[in-house]
Protein backbone atom coordinates (compact mmCIF):
# COMPACT_ATOMS: atom_id res chain seq x y z
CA UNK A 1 28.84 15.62 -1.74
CA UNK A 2 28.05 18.27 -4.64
CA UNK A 3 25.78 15.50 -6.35
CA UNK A 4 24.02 14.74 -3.07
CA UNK A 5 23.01 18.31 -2.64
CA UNK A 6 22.31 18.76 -6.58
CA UNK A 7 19.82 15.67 -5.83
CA UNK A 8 18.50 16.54 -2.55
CA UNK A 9 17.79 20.36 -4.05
CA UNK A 10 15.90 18.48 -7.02
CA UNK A 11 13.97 16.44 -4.91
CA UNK A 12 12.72 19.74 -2.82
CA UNK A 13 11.82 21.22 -5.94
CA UNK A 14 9.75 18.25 -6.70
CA UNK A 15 8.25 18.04 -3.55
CA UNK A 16 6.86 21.66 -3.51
CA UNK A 17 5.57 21.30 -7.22
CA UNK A 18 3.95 18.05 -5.64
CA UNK A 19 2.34 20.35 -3.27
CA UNK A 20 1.34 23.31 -5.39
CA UNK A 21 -2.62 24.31 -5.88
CA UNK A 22 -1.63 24.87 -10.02
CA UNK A 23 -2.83 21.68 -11.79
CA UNK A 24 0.10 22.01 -14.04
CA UNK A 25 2.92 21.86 -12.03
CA UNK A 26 1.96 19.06 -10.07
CA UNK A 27 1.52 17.04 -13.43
CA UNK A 28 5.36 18.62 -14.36
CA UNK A 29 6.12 17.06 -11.27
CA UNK A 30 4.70 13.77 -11.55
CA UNK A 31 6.57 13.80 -15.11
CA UNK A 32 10.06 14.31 -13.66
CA UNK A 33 9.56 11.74 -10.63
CA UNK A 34 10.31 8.13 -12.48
CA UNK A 35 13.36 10.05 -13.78
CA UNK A 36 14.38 11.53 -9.90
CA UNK A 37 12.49 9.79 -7.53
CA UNK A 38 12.76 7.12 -4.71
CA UNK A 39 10.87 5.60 -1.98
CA UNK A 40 10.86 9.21 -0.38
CA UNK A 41 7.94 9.72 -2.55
CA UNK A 42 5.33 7.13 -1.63
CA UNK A 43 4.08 9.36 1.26
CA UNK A 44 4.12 12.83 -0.93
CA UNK A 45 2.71 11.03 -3.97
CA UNK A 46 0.00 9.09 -2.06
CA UNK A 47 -0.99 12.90 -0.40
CA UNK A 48 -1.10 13.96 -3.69
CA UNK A 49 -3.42 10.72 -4.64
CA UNK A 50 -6.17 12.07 -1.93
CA UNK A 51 -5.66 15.46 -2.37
CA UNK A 52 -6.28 15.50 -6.26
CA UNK A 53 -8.74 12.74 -6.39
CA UNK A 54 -11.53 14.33 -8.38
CA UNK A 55 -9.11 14.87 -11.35
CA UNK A 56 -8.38 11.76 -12.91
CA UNK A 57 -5.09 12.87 -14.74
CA UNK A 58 -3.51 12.79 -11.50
CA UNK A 59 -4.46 10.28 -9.65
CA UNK A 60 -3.89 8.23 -12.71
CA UNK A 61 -0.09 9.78 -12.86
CA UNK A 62 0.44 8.66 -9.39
CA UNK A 63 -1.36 5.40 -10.13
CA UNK A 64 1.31 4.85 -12.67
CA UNK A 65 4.01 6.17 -10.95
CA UNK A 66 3.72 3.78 -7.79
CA UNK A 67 2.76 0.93 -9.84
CA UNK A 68 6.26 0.78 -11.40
CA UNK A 69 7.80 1.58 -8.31
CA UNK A 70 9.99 -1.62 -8.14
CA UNK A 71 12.12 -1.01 -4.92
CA UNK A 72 11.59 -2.76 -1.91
CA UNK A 73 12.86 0.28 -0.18
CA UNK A 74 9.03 1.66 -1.00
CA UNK A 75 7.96 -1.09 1.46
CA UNK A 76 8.36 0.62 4.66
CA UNK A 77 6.76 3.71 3.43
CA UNK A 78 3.71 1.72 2.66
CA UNK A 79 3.03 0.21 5.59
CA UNK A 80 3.44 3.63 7.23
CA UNK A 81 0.56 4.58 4.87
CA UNK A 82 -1.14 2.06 5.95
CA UNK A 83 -1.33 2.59 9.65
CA UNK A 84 -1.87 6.67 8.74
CA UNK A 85 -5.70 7.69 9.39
CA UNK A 86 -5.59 10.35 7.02
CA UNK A 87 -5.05 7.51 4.77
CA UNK A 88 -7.89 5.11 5.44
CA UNK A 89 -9.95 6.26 3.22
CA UNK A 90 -7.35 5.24 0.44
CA UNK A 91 -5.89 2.15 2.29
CA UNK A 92 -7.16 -0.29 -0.79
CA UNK A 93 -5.04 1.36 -3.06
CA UNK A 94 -2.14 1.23 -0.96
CA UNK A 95 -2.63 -2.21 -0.36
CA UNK A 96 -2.92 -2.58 -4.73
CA UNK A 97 0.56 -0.68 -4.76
CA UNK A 98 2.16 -4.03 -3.23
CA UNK A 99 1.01 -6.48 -5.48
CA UNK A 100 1.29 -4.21 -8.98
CA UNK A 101 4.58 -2.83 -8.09
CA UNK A 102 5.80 -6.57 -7.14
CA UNK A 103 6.52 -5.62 -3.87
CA UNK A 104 6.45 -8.48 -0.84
CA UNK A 105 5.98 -7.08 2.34
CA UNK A 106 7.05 -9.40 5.44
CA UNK A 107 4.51 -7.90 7.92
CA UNK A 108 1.43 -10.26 7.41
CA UNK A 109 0.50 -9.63 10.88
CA UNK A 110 0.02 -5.89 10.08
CA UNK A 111 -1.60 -7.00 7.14
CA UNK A 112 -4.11 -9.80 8.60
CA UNK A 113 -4.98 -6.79 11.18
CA UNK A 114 -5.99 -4.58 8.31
CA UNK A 115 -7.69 -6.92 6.25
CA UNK A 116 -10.09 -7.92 9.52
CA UNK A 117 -10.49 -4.19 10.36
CA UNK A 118 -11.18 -3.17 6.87
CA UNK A 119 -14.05 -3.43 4.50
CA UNK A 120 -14.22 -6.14 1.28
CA UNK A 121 -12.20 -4.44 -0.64
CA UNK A 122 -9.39 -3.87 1.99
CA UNK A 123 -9.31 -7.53 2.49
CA UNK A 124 -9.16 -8.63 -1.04
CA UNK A 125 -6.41 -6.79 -1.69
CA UNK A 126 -4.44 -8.22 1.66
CA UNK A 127 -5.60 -11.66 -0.33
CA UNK A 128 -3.80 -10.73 -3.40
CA UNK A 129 -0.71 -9.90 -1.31
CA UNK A 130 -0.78 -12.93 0.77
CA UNK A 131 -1.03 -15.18 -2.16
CA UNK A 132 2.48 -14.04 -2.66
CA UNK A 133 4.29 -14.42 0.18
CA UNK A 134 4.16 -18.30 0.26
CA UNK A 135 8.10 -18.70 0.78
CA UNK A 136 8.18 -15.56 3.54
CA UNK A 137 4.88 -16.58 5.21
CA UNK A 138 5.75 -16.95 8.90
CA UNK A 139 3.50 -20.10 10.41
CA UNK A 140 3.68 -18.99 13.51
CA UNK A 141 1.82 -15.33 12.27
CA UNK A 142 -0.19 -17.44 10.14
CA UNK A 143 -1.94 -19.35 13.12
CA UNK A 144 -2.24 -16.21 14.83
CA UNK A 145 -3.98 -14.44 12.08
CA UNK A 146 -6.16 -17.61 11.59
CA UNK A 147 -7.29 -17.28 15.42
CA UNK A 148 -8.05 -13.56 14.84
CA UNK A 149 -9.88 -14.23 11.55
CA UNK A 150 -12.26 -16.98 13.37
CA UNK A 151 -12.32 -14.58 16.27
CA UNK A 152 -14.03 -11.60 14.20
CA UNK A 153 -15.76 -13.82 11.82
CA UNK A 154 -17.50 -15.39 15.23
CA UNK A 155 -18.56 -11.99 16.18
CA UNK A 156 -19.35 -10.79 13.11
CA UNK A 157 -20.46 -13.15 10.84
CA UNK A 158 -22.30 -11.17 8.36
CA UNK A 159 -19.12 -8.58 7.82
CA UNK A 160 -18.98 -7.40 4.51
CA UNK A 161 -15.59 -8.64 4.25
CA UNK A 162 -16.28 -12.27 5.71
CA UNK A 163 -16.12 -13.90 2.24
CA UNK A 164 -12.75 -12.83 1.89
CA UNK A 165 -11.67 -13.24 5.29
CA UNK A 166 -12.42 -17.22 4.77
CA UNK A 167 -10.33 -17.34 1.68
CA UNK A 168 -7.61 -15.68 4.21
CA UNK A 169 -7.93 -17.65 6.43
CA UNK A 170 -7.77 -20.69 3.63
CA UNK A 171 -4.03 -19.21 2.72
CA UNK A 172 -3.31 -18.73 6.03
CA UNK A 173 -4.00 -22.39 6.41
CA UNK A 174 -1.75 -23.14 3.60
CA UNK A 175 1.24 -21.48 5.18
CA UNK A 176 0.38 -23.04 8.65
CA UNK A 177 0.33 -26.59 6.84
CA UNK A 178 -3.36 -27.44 8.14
């Protein structure tokens, strides 16, 4: 029990040096989180992301950081960040996180639905995911998010993210056997 509180005192030490307005602690924090951290941190490292975007020491920290983030306990914290609006405007990188940190998420519906409601870069990087999951694809999903794809693509056909929704919707295919 002693350890667990040692830990969980570290971690909210962490966390409010991942907070602070000094430059300098936050990168002392970002140095001590591979060593102490855990999926806990996606959501206070991707805040810190946004928050510190215009210097690139940071960001590029937490770039590293959740790039060699190999536990697929980070998964659910993802797709949280994901489906947060005060995330949208970083919801490509999120998506990146997946495929560098080698990360499979099972929820392609979640991700068809963000890829379709996203812009070209959103969707390329739900292609780079897909293109992963071939042995967890669901083919039932898969015909689904083929549907929706042809669905949006009919009503929007000149969507900057229509090139990449076809190659989708090719993978998709794939999966679905068609």
């Amino acid at each position: 029990m002693d350890s667990q509180r040692k830990q969980s005192k570290k971690s909210q030490a962490l966390l409010q040096k991942l907070f602070d307005s000094n430059k300098d602690k936050v990168l002392d924090a970002l140095e001590q989180i591979p060593q102490q951290g855990n999926a806990g941190f996606v959501l206070p490292l991707l805040k810190t992301y946004m928050a510190w975007r215009t210097h690139h020491s940071i960001p590029d920290k937490v770039t590293l950081i959740l790039y060699t983030l190999k536990t697929e306990s980070a998964i659910p914290e993802l797709m949280q960040a994901l489906d947060m609006p005060e995330m949208s405007s970083i919801k490509p990188f999120v998506l990146s996180v997946f495929w560098n940190a080698g990360l499979i998420p099972s929820d392609l519906d979640v991700l068809i639905r963000h890829a379709i409601a996203g812009d070209y870069l959103t969707a390329f990087e739900v292609l780079t995911i897909v293109e992963q999951m071939e042995d967890s694809a669901d083919a039932e999903i898969a015909q689904e998010g083929i549907f929706d794809i042809d669905e949006h693509l009919e009503e929007q056909p000149e969507a900057s993210n229509a090139p990449v929704l076809l190659e989708l919707k090719k993978q998709l295919m794939h999966f679905y056997n068609l």
